[in-house]
N, C-alpha and C. Protein backbone atom coordinates (compact mmCIF):
# COMPACT_ATOMS: atom_id res chain seq x y z
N UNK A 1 165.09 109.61 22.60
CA UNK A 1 164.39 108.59 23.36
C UNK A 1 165.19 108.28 24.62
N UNK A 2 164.66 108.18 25.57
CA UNK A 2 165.59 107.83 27.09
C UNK A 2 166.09 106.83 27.15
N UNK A 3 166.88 106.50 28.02
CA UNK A 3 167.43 105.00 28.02
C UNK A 3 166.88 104.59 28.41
N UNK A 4 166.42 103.32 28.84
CA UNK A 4 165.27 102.65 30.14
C UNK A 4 166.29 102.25 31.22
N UNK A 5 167.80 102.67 31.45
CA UNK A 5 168.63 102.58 32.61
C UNK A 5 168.10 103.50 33.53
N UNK A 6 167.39 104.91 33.07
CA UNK A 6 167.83 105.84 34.23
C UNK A 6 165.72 105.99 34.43
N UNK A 7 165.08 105.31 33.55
CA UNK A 7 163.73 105.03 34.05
C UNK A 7 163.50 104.34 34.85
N UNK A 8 162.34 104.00 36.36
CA UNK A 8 162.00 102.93 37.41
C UNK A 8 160.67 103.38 37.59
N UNK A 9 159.87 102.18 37.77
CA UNK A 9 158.80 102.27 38.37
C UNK A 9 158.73 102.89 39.61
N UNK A 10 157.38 102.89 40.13
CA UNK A 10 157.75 102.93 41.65
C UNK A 10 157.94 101.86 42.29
N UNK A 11 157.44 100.41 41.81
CA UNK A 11 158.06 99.51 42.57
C UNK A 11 159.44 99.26 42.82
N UNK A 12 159.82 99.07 41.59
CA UNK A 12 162.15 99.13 41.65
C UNK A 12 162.17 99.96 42.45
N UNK A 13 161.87 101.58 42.87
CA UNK A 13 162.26 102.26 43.64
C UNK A 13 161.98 101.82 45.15
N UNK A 14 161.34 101.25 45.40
CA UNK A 14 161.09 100.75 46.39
C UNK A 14 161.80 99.45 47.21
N UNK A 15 162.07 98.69 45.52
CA UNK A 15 163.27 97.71 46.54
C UNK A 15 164.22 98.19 46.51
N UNK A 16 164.70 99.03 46.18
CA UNK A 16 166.18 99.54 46.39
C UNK A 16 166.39 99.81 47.89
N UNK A 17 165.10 100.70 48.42
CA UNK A 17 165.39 100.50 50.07
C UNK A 17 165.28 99.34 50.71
N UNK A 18 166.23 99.14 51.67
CA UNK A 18 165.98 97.59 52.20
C UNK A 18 165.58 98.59 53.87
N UNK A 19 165.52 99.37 54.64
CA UNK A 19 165.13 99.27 55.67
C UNK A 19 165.87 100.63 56.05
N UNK A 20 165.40 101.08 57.70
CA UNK A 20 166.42 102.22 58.92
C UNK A 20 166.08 101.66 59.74
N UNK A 21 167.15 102.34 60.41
CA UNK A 21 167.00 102.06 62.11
C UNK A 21 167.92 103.01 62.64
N UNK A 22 166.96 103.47 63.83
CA UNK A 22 167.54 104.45 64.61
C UNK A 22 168.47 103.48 65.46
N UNK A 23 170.25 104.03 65.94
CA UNK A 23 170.88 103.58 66.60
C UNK A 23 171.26 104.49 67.90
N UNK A 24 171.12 104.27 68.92
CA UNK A 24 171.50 104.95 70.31
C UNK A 24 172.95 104.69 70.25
N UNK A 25 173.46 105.68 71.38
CA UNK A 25 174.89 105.72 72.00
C UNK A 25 175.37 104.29 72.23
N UNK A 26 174.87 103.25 72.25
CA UNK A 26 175.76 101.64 72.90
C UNK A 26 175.47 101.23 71.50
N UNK A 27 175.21 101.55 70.69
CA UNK A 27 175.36 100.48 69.04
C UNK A 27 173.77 99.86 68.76
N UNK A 28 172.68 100.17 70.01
CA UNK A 28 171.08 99.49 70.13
C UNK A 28 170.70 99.90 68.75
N UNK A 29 169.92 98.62 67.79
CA UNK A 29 169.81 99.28 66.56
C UNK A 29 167.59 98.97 67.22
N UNK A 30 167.16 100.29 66.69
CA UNK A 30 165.65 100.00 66.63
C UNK A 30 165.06 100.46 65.42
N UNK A 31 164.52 99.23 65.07
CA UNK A 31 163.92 99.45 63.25
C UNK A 31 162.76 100.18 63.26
N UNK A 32 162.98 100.87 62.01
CA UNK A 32 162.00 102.30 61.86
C UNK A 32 161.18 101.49 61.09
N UNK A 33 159.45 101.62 61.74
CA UNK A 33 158.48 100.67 60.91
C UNK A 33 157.89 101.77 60.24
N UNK A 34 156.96 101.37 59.64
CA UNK A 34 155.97 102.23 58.71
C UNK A 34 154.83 103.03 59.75
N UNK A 35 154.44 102.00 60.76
CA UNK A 35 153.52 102.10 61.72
C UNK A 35 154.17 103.71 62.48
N UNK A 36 155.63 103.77 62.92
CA UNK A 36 156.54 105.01 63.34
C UNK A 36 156.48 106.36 62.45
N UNK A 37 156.63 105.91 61.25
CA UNK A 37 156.48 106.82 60.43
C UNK A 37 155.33 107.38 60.11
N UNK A 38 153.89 106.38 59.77
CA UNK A 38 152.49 107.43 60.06
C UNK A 38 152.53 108.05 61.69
N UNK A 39 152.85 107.22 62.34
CA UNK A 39 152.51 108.30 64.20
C UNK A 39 152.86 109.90 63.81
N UNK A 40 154.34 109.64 63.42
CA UNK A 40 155.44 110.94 63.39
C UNK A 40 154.26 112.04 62.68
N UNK A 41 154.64 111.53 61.61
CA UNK A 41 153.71 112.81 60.28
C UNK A 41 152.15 112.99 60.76
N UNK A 42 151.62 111.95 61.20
CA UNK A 42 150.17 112.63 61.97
C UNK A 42 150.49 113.12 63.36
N UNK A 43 151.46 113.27 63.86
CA UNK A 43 151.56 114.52 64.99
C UNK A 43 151.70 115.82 64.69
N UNK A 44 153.19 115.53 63.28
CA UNK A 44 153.16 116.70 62.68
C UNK A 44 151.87 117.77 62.53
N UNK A 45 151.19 117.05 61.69
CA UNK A 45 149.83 117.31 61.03
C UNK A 45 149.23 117.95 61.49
N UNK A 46 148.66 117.20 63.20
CA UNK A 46 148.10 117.83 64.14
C UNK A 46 148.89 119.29 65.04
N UNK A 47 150.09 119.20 65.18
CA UNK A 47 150.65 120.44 65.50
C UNK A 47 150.50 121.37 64.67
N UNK A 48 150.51 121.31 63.51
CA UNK A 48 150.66 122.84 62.56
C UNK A 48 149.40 123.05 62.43
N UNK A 49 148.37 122.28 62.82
CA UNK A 49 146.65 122.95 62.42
C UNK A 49 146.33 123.40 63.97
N UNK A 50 146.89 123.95 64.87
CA UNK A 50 146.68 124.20 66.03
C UNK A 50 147.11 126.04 65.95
């Protein structure tokens, strides 16, 4: 039987991340939203079906 230590929902997995942010050369921190992350992967998307 497993332990339930090394089992997580997907929610627990989810708070475990608290956040990113891209940082430039002077220390500028800019937070990576969700909104950044669909743009990215639907450009992707659209480049490889071309």
């Amino acid at each position: 039987m497993p332990s339930n230590d090394t089992q997580q929902t997907g929610q627990q997995n989810a708070d475990i991340f608290h956040g990113a942010a891209l940082v430039d050369a002077k220390g500028k921190e800019t937070p990576i939203t969700e909104d950044m992350v669909q743009k990215s992967l639907s450009d992707i998307i659209k480049r490889c079906q071309k």
